[in-house]
N, C-alpha and C. Protein backbone atom coordinates (compact mmCIF):
# COMPACT_ATOMS: atom_id res chain seq x y z
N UNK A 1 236.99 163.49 226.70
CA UNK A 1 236.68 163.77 228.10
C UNK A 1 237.03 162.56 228.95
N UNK A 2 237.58 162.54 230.36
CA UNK A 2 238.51 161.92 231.14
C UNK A 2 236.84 161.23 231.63
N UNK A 3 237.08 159.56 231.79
CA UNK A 3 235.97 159.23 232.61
C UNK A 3 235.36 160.07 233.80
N UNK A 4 236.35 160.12 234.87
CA UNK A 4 236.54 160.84 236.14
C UNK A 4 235.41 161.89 235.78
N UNK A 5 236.04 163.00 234.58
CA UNK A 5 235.43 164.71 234.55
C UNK A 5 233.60 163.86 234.03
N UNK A 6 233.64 162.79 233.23
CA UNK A 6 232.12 162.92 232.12
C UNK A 6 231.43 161.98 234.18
N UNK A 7 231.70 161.08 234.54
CA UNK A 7 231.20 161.44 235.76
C UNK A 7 230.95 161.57 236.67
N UNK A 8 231.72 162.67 237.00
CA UNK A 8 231.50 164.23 237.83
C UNK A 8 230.25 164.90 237.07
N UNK A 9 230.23 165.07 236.18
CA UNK A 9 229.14 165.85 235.30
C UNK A 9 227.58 165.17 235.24
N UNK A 10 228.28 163.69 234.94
CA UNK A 10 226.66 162.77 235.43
C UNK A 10 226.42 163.04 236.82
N UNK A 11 226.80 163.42 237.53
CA UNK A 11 226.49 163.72 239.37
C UNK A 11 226.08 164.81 239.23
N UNK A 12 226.52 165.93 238.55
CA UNK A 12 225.82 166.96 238.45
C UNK A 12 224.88 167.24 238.05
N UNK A 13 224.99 166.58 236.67
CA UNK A 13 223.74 166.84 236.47
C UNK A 13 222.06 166.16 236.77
N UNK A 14 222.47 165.01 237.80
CA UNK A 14 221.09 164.98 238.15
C UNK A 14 221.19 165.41 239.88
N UNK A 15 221.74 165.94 240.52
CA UNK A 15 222.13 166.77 241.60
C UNK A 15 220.99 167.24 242.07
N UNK A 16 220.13 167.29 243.24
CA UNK A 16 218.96 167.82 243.80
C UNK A 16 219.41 167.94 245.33
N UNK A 17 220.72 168.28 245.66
CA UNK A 17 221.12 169.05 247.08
C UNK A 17 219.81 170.34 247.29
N UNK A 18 219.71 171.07 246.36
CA UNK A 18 218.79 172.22 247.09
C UNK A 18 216.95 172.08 246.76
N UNK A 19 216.98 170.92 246.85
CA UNK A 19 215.76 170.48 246.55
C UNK A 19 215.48 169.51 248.31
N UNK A 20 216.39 168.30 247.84
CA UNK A 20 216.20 167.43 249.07
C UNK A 20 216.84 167.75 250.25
N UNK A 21 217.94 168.72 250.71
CA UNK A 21 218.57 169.29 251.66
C UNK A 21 218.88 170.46 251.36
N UNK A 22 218.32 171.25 251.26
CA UNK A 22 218.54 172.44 251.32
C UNK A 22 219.45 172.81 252.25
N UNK A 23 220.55 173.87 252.00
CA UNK A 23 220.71 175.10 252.98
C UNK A 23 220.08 176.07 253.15
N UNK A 24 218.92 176.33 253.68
CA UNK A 24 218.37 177.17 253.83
C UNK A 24 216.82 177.07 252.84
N UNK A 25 216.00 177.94 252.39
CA UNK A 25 214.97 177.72 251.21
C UNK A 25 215.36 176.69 250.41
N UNK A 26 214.36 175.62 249.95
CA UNK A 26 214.59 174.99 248.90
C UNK A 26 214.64 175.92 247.46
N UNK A 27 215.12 175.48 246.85
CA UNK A 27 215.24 175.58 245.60
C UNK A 27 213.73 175.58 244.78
N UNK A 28 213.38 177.27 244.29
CA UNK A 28 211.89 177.28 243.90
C UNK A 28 211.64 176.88 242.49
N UNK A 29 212.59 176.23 242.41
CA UNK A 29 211.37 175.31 240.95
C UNK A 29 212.46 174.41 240.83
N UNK A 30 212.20 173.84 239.40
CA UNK A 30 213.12 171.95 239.02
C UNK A 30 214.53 172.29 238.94
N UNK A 31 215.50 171.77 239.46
CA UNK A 31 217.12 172.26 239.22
C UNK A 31 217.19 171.93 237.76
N UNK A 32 218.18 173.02 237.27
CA UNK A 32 218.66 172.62 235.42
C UNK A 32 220.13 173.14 235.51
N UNK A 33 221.25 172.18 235.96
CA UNK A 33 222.59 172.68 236.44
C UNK A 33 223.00 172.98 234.77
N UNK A 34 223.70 174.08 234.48
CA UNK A 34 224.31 174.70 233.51
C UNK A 34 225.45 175.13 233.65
N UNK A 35 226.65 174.49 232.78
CA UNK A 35 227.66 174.38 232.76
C UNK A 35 228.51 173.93 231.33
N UNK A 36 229.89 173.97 231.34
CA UNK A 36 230.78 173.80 229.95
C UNK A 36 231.69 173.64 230.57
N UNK A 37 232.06 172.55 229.82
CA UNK A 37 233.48 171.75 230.64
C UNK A 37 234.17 170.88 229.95
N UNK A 38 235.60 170.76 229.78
CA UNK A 38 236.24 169.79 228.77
C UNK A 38 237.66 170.02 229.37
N UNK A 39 238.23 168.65 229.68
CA UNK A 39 239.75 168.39 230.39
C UNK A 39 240.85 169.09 229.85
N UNK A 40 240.44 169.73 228.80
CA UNK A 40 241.38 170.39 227.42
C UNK A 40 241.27 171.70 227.64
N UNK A 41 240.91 172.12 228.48
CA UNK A 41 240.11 173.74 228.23
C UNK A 41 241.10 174.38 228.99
N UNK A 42 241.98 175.25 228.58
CA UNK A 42 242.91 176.05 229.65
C UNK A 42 242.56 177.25 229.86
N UNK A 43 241.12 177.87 230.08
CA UNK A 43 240.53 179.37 229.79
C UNK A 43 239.46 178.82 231.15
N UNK A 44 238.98 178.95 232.21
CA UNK A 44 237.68 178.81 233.07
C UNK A 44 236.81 180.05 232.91
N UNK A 45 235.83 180.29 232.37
CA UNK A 45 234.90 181.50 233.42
C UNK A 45 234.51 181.33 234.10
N UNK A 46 234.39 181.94 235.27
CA UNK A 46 233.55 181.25 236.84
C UNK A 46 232.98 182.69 236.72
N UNK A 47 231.47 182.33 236.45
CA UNK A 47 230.73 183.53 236.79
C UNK A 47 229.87 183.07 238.61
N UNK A 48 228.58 183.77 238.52
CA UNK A 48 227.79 184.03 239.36
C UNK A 48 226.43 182.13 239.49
N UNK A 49 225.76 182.36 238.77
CA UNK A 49 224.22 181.35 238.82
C UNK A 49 223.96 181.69 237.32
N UNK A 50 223.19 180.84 236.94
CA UNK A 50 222.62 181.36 235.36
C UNK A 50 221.06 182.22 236.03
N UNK A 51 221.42 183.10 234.88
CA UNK A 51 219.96 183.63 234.99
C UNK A 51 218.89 183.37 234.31
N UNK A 52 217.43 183.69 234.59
CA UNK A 52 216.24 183.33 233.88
C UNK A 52 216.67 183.03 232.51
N UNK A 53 217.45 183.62 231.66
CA UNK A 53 216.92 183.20 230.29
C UNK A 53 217.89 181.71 229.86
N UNK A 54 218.90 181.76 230.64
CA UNK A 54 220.04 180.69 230.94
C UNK A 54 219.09 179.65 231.29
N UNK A 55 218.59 179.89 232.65
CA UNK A 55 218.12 178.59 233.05
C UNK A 55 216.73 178.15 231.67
N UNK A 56 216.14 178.89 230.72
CA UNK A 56 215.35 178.52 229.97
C UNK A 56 216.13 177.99 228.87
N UNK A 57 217.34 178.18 228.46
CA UNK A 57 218.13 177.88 227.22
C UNK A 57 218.74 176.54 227.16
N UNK A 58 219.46 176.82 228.72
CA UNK A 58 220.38 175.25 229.55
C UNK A 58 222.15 176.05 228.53
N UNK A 59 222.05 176.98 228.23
CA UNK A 59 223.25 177.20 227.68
C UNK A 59 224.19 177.97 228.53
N UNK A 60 225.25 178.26 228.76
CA UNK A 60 225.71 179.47 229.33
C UNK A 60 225.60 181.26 228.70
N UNK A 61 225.08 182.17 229.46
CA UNK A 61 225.51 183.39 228.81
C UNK A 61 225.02 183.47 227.59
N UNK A 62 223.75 183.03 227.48
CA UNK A 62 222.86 183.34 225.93
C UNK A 62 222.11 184.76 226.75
N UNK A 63 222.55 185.70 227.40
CA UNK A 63 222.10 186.89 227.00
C UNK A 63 222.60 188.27 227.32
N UNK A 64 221.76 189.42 227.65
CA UNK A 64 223.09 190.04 226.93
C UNK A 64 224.36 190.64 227.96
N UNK A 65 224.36 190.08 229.22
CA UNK A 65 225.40 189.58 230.47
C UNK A 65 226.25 188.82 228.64
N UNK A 66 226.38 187.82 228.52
CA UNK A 66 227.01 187.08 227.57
C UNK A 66 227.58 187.76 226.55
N UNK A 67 227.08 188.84 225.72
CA UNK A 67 227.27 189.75 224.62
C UNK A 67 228.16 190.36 225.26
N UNK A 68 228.28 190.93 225.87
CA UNK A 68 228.93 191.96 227.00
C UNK A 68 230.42 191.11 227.22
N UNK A 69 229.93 190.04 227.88
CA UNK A 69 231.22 189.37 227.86
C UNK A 69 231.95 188.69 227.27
N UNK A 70 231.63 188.79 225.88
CA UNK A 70 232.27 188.23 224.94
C UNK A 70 233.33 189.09 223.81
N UNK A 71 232.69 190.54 224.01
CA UNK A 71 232.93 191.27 223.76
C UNK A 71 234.18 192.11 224.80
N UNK A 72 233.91 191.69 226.16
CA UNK A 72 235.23 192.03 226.66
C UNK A 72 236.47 191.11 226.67
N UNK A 73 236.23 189.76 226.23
CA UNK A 73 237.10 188.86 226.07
C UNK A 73 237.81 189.07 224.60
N UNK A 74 236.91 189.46 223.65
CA UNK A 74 237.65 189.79 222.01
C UNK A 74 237.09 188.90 221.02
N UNK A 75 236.15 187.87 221.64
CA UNK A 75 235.86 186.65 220.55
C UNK A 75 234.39 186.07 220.70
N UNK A 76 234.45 185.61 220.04
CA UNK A 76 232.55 185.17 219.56
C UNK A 76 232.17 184.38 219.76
N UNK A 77 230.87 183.68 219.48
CA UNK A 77 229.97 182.67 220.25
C UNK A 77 230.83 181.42 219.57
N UNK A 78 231.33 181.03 218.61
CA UNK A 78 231.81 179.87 218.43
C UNK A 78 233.48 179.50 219.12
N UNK A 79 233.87 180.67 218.99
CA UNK A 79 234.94 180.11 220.29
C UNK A 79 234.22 180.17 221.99
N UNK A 80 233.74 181.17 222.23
CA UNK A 80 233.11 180.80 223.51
C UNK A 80 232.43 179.46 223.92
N UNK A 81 231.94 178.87 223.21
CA UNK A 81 231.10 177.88 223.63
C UNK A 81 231.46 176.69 222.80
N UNK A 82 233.17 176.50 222.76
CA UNK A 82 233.46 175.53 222.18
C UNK A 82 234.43 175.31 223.85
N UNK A 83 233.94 173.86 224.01
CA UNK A 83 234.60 173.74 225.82
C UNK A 83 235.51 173.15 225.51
N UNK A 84 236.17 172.55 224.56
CA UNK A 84 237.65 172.55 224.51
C UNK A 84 238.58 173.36 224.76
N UNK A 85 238.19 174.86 224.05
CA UNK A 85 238.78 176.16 224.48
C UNK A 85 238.41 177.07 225.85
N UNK A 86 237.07 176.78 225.80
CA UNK A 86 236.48 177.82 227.19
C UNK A 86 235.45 176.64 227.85
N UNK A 87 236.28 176.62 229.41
CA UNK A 87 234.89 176.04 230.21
C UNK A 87 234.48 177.28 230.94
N UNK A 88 233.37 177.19 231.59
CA UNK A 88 232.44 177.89 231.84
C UNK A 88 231.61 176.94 232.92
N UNK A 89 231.82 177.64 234.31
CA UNK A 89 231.40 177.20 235.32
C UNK A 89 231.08 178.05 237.16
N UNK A 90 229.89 178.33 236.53
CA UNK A 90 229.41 179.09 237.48
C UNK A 90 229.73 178.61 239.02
N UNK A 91 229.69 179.49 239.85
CA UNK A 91 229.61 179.18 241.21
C UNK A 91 228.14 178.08 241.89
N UNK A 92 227.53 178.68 241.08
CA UNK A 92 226.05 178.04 241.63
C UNK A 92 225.32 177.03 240.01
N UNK A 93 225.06 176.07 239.61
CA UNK A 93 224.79 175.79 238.89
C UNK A 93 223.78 175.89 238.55
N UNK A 94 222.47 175.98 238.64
CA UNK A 94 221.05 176.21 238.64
C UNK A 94 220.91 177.95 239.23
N UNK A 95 220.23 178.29 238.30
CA UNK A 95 219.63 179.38 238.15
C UNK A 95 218.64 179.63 239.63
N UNK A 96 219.06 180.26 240.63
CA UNK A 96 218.53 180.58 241.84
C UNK A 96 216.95 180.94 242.14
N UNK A 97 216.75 181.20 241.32
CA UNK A 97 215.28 182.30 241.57
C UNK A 97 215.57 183.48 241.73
N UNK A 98 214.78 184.88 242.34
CA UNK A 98 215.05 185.95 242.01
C UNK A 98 214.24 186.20 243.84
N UNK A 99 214.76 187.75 243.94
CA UNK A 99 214.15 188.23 244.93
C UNK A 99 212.91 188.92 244.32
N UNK A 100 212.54 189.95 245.95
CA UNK A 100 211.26 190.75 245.71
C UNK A 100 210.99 191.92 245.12
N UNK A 101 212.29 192.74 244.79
CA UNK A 101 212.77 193.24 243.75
C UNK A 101 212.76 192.57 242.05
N UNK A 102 212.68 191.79 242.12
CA UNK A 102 213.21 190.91 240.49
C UNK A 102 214.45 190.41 240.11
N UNK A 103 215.14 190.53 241.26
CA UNK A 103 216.64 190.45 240.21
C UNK A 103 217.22 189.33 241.64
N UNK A 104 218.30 188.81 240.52
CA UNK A 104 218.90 187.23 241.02
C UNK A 104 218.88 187.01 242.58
N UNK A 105 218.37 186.13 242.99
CA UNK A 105 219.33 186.01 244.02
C UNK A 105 220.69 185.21 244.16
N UNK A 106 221.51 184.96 245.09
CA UNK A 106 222.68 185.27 245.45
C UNK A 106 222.96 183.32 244.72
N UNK A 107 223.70 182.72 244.14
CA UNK A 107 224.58 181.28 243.90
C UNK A 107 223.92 180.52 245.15
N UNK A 108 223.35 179.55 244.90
CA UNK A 108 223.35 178.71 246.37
C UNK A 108 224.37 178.12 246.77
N UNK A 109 224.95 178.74 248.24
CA UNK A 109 226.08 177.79 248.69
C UNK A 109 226.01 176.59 248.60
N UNK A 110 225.08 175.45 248.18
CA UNK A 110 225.22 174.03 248.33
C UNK A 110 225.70 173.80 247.09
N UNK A 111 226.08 174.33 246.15
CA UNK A 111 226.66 174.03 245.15
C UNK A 111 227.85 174.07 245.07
N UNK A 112 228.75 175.26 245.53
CA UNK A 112 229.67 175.46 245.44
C UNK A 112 230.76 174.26 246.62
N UNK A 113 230.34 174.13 247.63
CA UNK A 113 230.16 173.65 249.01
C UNK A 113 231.12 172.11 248.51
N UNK A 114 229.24 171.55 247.56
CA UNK A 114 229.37 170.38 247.39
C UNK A 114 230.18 169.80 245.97
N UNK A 115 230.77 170.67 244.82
CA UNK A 115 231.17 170.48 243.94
C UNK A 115 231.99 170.96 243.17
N UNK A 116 232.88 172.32 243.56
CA UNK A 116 233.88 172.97 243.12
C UNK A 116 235.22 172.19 243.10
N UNK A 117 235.23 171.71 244.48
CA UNK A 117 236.66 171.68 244.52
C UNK A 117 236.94 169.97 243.33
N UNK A 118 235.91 169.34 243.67
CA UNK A 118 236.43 168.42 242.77
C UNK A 118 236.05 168.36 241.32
N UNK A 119 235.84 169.72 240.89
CA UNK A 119 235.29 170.05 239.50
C UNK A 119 236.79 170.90 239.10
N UNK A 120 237.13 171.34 239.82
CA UNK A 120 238.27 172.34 239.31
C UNK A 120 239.34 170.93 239.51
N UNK A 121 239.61 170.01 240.27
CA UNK A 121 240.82 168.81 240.24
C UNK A 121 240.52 168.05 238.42
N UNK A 122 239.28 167.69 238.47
CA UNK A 122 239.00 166.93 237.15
C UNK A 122 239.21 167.95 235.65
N UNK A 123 239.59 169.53 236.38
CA UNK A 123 240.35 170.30 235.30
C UNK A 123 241.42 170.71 235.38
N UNK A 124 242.43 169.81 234.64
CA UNK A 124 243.97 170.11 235.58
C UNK A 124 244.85 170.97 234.39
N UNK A 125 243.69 171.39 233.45
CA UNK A 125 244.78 172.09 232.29
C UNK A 125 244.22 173.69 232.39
N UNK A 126 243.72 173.89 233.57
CA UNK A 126 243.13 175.22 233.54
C UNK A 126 244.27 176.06 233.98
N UNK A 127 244.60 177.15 232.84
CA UNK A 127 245.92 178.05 233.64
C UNK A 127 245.27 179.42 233.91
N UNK A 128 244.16 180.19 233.46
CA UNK A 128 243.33 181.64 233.63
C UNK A 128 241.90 181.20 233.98
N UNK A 129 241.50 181.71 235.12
CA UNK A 129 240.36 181.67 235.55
C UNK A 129 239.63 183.29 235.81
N UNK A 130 238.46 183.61 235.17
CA UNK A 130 238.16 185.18 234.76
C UNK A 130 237.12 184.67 235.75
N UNK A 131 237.16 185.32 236.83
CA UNK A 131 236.27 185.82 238.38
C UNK A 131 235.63 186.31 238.36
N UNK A 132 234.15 186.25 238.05
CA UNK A 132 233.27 187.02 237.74
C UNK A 132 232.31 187.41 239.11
N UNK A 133 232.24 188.30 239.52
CA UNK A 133 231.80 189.13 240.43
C UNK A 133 231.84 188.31 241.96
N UNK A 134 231.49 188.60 243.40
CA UNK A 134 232.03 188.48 244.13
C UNK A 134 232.12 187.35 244.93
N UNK A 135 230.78 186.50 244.35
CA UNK A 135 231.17 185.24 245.00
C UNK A 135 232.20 184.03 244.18
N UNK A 136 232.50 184.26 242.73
CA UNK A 136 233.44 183.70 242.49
C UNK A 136 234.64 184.20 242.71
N UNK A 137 234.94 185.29 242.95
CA UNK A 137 236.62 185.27 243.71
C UNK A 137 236.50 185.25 245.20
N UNK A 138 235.70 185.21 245.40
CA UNK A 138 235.72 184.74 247.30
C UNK A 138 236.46 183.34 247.16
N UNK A 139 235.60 182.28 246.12
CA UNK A 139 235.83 180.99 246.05
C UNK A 139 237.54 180.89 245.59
N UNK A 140 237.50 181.57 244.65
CA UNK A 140 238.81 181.26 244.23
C UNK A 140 240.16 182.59 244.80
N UNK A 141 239.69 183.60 245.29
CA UNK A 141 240.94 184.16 245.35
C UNK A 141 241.18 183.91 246.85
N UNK A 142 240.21 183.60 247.59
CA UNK A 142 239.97 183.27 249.29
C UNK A 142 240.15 184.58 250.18
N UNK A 143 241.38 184.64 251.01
CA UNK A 143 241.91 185.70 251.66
C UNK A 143 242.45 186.53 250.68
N UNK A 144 242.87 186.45 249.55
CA UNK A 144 243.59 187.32 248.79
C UNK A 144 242.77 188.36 248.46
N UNK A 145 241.30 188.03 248.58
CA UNK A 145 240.43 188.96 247.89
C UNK A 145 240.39 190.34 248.75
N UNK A 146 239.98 191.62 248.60
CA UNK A 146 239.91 192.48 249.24
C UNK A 146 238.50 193.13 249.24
N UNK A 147 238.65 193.70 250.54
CA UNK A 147 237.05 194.18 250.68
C UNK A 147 235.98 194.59 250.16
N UNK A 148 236.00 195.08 249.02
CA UNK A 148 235.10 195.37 247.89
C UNK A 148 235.78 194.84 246.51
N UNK A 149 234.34 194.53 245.45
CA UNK A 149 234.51 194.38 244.30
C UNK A 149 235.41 195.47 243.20
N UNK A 150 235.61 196.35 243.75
CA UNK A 150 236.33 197.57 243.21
C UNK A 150 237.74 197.42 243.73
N UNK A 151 238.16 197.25 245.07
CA UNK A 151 239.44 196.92 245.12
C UNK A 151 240.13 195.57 244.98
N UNK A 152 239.33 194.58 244.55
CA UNK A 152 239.42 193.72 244.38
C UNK A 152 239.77 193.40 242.70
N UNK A 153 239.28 193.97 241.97
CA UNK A 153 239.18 194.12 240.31
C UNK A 153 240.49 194.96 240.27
N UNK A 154 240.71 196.19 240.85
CA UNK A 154 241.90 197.33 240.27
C UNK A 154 242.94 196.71 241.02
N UNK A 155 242.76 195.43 241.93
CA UNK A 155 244.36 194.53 242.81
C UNK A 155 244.87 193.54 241.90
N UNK A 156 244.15 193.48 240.27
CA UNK A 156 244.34 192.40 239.27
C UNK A 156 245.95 191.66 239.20
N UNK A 157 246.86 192.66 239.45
CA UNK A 157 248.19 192.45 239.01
C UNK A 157 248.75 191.56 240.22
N UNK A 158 248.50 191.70 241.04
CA UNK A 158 248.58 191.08 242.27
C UNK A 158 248.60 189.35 242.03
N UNK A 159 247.73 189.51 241.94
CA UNK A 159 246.82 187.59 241.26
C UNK A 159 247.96 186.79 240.34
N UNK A 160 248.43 187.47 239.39
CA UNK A 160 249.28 187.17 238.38
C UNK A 160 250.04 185.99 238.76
N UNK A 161 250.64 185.42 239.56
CA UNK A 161 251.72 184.49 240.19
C UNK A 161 250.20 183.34 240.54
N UNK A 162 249.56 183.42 240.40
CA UNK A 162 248.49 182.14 241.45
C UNK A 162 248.64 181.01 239.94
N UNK A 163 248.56 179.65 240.80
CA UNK A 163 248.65 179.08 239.70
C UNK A 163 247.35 178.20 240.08
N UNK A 164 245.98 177.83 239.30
CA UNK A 164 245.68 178.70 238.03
C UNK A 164 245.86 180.52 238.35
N UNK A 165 246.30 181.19 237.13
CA UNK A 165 246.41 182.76 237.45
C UNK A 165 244.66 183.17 237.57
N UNK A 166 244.53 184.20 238.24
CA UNK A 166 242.83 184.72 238.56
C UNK A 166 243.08 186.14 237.77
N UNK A 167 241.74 186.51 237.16
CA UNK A 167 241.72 187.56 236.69
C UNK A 167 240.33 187.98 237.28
N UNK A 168 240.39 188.92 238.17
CA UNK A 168 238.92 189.00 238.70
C UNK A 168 238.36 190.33 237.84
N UNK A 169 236.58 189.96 237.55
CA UNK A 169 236.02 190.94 236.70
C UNK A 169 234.79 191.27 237.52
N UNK A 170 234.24 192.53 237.00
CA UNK A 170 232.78 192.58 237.61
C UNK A 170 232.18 191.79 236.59
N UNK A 171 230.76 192.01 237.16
CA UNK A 171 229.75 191.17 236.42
C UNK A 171 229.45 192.15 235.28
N UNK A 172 229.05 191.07 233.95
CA UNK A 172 228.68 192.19 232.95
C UNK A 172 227.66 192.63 232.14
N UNK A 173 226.92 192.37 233.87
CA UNK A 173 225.62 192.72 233.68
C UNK A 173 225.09 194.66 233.53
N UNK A 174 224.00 194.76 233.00
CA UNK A 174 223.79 196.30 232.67
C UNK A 174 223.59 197.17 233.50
N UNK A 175 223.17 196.14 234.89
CA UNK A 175 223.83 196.80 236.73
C UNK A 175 224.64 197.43 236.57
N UNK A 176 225.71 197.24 236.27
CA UNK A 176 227.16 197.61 236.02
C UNK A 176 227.36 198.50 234.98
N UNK A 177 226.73 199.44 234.59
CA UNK A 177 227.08 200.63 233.72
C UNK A 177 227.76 201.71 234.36
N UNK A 178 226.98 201.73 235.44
CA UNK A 178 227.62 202.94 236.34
C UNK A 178 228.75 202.95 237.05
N UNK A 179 229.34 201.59 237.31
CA UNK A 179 230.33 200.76 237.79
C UNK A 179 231.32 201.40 236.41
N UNK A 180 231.13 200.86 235.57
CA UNK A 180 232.24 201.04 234.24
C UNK A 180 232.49 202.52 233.86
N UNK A 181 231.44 202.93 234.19
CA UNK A 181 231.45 204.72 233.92
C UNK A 181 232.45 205.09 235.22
N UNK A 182 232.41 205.22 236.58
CA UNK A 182 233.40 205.29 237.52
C UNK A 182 234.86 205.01 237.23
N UNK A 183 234.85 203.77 236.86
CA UNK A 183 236.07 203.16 236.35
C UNK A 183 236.51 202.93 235.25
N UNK A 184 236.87 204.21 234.75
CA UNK A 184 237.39 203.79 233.51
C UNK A 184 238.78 202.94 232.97
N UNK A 185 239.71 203.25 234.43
CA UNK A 185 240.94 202.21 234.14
C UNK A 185 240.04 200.94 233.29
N UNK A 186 239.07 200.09 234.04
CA UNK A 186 239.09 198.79 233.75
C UNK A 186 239.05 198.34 231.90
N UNK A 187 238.46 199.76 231.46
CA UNK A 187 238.20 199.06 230.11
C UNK A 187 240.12 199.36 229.26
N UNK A 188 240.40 200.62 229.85
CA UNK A 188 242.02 201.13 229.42
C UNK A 188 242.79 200.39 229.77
N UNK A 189 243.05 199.64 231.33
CA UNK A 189 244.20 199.00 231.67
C UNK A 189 243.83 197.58 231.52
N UNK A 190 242.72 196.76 232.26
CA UNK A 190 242.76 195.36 232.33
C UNK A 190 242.00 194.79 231.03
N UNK A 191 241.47 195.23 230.29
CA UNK A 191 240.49 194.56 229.11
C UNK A 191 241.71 194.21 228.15
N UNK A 192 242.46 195.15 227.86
CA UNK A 192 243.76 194.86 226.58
C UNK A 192 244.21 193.24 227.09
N UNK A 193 244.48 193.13 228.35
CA UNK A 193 245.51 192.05 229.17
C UNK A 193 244.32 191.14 229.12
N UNK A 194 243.29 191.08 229.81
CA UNK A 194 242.17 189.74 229.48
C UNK A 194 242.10 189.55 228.02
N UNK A 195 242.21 190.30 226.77
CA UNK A 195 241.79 190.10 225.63
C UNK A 195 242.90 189.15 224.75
N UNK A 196 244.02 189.74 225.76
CA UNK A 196 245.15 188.84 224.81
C UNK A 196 246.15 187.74 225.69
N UNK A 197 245.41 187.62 227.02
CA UNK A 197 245.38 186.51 227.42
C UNK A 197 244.66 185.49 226.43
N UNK A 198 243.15 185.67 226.90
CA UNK A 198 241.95 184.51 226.37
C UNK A 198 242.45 184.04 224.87
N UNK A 199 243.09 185.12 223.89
CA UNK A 199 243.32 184.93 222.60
C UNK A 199 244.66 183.63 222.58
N UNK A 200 245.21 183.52 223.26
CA UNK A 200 246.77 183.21 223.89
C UNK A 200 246.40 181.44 224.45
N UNK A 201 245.50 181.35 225.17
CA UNK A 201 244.54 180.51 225.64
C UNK A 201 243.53 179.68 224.77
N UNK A 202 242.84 180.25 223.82
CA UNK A 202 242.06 179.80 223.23
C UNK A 202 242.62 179.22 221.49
N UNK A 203 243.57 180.14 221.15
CA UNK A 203 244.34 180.13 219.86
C UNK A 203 243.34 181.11 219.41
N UNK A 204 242.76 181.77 220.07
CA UNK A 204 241.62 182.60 218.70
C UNK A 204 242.07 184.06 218.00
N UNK A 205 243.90 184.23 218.52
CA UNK A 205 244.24 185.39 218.03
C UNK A 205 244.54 186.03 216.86
């Protein structure tokens, strides 16, 4: 690991932007930024925030959002969570809290704001970045993105030329059943092409 990337990562990880300056609500309990990262890694996932069981683990995608997506990628917890092959770097690093409903709330913009762009420079071997639901391809596809998560996912081919290339996905969370049931292209047309990308990427074919 490149001085520069190990720290960037020491900044992160003791990072208290949504504690001591908030945008908006502080941050309702201790930040625990969660992330995977290695200068070698030519595969990114950019999901969403970790969720409750994430922020209790400190791992990425220990649940079953993670199963789900490991399973749409083609490969298993020891290539996933080997960051030589796969980094893994949420939009929001700390696990948000939840609404009044129960369920996540939204990446805090002070994360992304304050630490993307020079987190993605200190990864200069990243060539596929898998977009996981809508605030990571806002970040990364910008204007390219299109008005919904649905036309945005079935515009995949489009992306192909961006260098890093974007592969935008929904989230693969169990929200999303009814999403996958609608759409069945995604598991027929784009899962084959993410599966043998990541394999292509990772050597895990």
């Amino acid at each position: 690991m490149t001085e520069t990337l190990q720290s960037l990562l020491d900044a992160i990880g003791s990072c208290r932007i949504c504690l001591d300056a908030p945008d908006g609500p502080a941050l309702p309990h201790g930040p625990r930024p969660v992330l995977q990262v290695s200068a070698r890694a030519r595969l990114l996932v950019a999901g969403q925030a970790p969720g409750v069981r994430v922020h209790a683990s400190g791992r990425p995608f220990t649940d079953p959002s993670g199963e789900r997506l490991r399973a749409w990628m083609g490969i298993g917890p020891e290539t996933f969570y080997d960051a030589r092959r796969v980094a893994i770097a949420p939009m929001g690093f700390c696990f948000p809290g939840q609404d009044g409903r129960g369920g996540d709330l939204p990446p805090r913009r002070e994360c992304a704001a304050h630490w993307r762009g020079a987190l993605m420079a200190a990864l200069p071997n990243i060539e596929l970045v898998l977009a996981i639901g809508q605030y990571a391809q806002a970040w990364h596809l910008g204007k390219l993105r299109r008005k919904t998560l649905t036309e945005t996912v079935r515009n995949w081919r489009a992306y192909g030329d961006l260098a890093p290339r974007i592969i935008p996905l929904p989230h693969p969370s169990w929200r999303n059943n009814a999403w996958l049931k609608r759409n069945p292209w995604f598991e027929k047309e784009l899962l084959p092409v993410v599966r043998r990308e990541v394999a292509r990427l990772t050597d895990a074919g």
